[in-house]
N, C-alpha and C. Protein backbone atom coordinates (compact mmCIF):
# COMPACT_ATOMS: atom_id res chain seq x y z
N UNK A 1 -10.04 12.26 -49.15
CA UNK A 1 -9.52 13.61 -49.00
C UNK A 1 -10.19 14.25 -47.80
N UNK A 2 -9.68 15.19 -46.84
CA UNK A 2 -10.35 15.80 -45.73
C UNK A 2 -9.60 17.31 -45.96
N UNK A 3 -10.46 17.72 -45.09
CA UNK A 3 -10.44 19.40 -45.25
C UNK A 3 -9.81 19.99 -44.04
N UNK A 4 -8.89 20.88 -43.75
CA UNK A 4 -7.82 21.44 -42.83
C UNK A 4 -9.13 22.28 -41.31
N UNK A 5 -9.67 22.72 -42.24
CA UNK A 5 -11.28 23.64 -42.06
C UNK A 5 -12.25 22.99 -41.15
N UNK A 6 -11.92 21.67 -41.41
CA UNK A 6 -13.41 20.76 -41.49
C UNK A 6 -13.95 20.20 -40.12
N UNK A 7 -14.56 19.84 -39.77
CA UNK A 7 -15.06 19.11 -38.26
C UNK A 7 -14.34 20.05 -36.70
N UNK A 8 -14.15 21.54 -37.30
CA UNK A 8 -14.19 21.98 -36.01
C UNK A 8 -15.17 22.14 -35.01
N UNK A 9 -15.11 21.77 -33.85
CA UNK A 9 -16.69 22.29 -33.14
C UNK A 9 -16.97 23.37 -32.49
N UNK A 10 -18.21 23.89 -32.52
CA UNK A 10 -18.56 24.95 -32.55
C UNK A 10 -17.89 25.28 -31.03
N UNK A 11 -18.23 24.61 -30.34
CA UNK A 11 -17.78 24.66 -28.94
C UNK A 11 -16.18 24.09 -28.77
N UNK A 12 -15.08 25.01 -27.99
CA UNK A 12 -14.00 24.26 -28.44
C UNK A 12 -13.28 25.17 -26.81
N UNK A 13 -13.65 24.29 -25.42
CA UNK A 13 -13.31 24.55 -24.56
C UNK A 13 -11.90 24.45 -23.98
N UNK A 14 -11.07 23.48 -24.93
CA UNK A 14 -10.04 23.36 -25.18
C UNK A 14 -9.44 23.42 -26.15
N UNK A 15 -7.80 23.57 -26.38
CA UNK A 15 -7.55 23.62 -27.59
C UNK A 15 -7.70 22.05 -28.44
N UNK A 16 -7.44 21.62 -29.92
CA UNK A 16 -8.02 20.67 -30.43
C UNK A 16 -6.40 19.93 -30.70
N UNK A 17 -5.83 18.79 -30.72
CA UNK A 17 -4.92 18.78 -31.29
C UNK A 17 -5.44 17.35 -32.35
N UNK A 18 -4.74 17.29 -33.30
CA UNK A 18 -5.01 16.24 -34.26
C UNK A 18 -4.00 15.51 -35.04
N UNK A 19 -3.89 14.40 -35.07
CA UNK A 19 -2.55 13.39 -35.71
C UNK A 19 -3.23 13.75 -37.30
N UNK A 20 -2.44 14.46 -38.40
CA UNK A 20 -2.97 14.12 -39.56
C UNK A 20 -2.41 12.82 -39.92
N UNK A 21 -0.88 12.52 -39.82
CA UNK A 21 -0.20 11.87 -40.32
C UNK A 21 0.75 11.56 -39.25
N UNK A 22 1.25 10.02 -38.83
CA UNK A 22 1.72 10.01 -37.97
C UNK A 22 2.75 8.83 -38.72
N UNK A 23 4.35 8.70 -38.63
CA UNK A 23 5.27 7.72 -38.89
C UNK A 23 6.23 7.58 -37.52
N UNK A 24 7.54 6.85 -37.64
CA UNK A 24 8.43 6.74 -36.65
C UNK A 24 8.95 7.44 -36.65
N UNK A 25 9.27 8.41 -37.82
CA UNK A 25 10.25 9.84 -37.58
C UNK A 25 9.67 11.17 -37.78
N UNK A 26 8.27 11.28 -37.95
CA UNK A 26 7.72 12.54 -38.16
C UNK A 26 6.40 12.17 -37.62
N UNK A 27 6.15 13.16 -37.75
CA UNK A 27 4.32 13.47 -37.49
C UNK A 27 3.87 14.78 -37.43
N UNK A 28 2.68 14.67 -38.76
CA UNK A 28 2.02 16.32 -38.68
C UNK A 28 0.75 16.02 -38.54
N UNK A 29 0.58 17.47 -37.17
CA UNK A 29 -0.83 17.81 -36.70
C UNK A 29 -1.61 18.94 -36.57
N UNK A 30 -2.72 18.75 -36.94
CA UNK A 30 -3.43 20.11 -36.55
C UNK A 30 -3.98 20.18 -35.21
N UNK A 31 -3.94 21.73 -35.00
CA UNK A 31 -3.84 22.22 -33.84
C UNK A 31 -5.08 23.42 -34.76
N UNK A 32 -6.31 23.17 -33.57
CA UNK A 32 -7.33 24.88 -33.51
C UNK A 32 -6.84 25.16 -32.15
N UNK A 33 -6.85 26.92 -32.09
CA UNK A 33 -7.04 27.41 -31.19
C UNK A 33 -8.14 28.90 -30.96
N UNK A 34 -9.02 28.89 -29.90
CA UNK A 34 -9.81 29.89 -30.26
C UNK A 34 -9.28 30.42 -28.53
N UNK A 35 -8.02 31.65 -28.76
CA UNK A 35 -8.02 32.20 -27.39
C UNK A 35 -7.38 31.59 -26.60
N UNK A 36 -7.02 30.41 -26.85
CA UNK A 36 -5.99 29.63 -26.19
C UNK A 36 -4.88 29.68 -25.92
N UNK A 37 -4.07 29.61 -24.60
CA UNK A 37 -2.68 29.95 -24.50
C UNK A 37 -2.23 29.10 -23.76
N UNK A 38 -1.05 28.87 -23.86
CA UNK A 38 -0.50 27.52 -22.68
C UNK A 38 -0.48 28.23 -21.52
N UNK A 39 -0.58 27.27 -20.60
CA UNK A 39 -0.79 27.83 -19.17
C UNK A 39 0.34 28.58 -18.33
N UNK A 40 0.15 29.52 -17.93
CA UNK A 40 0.93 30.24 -17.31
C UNK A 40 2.26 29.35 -16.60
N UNK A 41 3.22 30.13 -16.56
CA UNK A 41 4.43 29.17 -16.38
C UNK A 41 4.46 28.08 -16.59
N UNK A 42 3.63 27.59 -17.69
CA UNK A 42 4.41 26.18 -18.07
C UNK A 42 5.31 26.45 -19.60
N UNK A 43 6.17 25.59 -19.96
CA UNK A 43 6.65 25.44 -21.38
C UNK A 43 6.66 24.58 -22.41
N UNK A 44 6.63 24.55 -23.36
CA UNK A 44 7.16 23.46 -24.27
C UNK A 44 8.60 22.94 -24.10
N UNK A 45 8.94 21.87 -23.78
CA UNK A 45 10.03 21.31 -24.25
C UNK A 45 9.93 20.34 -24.90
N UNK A 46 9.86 19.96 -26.36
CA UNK A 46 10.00 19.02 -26.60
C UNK A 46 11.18 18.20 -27.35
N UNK A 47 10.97 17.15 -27.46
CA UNK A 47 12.26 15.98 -27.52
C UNK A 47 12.40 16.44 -29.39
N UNK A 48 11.42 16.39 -30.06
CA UNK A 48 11.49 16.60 -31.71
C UNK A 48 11.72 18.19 -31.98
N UNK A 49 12.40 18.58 -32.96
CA UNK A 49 12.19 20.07 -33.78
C UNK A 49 10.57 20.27 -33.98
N UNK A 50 10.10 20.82 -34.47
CA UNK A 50 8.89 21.49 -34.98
C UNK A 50 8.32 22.68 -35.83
N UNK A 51 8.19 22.43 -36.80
CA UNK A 51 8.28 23.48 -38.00
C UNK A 51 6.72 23.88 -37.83
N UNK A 52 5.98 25.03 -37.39
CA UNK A 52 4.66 25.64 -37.44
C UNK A 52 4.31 26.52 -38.39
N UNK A 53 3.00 26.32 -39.02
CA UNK A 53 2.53 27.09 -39.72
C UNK A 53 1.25 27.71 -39.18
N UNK A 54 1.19 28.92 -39.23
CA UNK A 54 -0.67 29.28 -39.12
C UNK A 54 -1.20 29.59 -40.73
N UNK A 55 -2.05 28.56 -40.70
CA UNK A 55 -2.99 28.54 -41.72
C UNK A 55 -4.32 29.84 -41.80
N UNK A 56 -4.87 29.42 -40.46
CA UNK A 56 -5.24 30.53 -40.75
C UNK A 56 -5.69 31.13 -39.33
N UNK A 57 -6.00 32.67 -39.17
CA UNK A 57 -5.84 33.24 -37.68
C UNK A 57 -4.66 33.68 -37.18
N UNK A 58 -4.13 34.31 -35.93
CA UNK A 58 -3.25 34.82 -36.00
C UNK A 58 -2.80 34.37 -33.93
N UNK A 59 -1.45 34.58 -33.38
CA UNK A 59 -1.22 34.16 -32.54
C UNK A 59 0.74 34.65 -32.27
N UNK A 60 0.43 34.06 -31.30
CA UNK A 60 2.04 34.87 -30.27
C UNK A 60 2.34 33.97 -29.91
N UNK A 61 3.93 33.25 -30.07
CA UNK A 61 4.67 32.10 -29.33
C UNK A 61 6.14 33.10 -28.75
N UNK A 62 6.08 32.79 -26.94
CA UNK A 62 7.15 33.49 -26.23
C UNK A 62 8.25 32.57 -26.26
N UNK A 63 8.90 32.56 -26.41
CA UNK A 63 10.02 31.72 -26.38
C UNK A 63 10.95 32.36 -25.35
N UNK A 64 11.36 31.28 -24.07
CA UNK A 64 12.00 31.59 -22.76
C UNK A 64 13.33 32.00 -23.11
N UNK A 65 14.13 31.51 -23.84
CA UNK A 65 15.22 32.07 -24.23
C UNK A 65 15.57 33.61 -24.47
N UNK A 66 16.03 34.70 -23.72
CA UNK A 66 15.99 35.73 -24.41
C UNK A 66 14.13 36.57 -24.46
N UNK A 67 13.11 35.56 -24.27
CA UNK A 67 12.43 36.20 -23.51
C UNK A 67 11.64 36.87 -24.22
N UNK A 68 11.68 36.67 -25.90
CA UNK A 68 11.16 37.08 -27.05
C UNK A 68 10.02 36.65 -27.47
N UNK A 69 9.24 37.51 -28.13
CA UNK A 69 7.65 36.92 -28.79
C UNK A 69 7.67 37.38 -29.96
N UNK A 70 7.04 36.51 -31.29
CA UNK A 70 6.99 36.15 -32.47
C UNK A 70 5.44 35.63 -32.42
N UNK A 71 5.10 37.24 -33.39
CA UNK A 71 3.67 37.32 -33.84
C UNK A 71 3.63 36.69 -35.16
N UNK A 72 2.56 35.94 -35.00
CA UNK A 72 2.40 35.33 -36.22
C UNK A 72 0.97 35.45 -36.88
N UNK A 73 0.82 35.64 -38.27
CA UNK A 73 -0.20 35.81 -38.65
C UNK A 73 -0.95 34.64 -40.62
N UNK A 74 -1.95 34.44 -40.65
CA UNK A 74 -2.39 33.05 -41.46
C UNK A 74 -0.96 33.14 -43.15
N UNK A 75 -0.11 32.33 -42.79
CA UNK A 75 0.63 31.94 -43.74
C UNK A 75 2.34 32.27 -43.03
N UNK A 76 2.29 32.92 -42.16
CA UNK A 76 3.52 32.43 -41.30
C UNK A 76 4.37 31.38 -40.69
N UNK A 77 5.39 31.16 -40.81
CA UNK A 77 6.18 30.08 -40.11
C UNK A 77 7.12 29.99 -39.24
N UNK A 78 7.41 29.33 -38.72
CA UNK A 78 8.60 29.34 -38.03
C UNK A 78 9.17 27.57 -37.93
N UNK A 79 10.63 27.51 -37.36
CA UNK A 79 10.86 26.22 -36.94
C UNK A 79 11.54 26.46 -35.63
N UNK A 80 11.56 25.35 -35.04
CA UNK A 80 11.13 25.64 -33.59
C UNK A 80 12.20 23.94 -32.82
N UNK A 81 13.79 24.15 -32.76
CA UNK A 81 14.65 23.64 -32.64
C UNK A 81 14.43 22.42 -31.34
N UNK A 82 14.29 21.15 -31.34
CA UNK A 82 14.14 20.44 -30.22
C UNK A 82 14.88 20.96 -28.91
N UNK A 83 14.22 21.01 -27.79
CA UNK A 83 14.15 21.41 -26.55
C UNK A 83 14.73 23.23 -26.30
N UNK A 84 13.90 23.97 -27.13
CA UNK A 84 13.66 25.45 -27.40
C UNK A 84 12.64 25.87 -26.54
N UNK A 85 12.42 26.33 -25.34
CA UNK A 85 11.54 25.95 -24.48
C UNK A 85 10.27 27.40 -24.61
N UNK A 86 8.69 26.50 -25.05
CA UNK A 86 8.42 28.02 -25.93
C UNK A 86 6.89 27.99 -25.28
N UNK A 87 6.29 28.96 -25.59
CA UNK A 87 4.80 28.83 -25.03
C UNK A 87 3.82 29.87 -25.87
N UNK A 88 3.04 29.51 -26.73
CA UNK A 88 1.63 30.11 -26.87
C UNK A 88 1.11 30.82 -25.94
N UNK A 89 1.60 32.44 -25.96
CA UNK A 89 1.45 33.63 -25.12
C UNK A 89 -0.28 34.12 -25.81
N UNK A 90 -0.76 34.04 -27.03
CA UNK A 90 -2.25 34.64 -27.15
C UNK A 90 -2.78 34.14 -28.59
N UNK A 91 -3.56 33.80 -28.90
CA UNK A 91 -4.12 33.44 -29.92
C UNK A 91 -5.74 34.33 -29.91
N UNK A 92 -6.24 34.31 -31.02
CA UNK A 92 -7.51 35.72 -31.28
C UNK A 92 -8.70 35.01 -30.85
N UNK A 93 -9.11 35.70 -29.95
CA UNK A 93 -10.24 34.85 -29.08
C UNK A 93 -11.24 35.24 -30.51
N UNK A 94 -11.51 36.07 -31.38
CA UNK A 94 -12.60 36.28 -32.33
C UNK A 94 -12.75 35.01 -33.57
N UNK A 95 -11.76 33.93 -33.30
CA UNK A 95 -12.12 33.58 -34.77
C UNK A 95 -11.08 32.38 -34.47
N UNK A 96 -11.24 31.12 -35.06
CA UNK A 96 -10.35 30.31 -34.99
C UNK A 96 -8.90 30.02 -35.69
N UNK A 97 -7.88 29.57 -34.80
CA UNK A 97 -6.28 29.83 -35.13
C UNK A 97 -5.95 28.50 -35.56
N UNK A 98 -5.75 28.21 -37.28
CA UNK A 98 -5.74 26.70 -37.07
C UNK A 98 -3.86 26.88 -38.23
N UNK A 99 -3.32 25.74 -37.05
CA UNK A 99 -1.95 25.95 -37.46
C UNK A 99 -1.81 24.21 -38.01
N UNK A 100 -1.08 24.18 -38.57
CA UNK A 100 -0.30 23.25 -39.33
C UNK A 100 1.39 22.81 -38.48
N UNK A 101 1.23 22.18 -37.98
CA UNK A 101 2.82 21.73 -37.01
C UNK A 101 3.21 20.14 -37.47
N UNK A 102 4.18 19.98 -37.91
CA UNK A 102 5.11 18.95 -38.59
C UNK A 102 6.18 18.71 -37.44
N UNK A 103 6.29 17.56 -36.76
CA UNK A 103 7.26 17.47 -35.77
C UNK A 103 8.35 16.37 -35.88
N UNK A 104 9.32 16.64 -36.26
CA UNK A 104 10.67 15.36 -36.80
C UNK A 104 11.60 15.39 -36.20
């Protein structure tokens, strides 16, 4: 058994990403973020859907479409349609943002 919580490091100069579970048609990972945002003009596109959860902490995904941001806070979700082109606009530099992302 392992803990969602567990082996973060204290120091976390980047964001963390982690395979919990990985098959041929899915894969869920954790993701910490402390303050982390994707880099200016870049986006997500990816090839899979992606269903996100924040577990716990709180954070902003802009989504280029329409140009919209969706605050999210620990027990929020969203799903997040393959090639939806989106970006992690702010996450809480005070405390760590650890989300739960399932990608199929």
């Amino acid at each position: 058994m392992e803990n969602l919580f567990a082996a973060i490091p204290a120091s976390l100069p980047e964001e963390l990403f982690e395979d919990i579970v990985k098959t041929d048609s899915m894969r869920i990972e954790r993701i910490v973020s402390r303050g982390h945002t994707t880099p200016k003009n870049e986006w997500y596109d990816q090839e899979e859907s992606e269903w996100v959860l924040v577990v716990k902490g709180s954070a902003r995904i802009l989504f280029e479409d329409g140009m919209y941001e969706v605050s999210m806070e620990a027990g929020d979700h969203i799903n997040i349609p393959a090639h939806q082109r989106h970006r992690v606009s702010w996450t809480d530099p005070s405390q760590d943002t650890v989300w739960l992302a399932v990608f199929y």
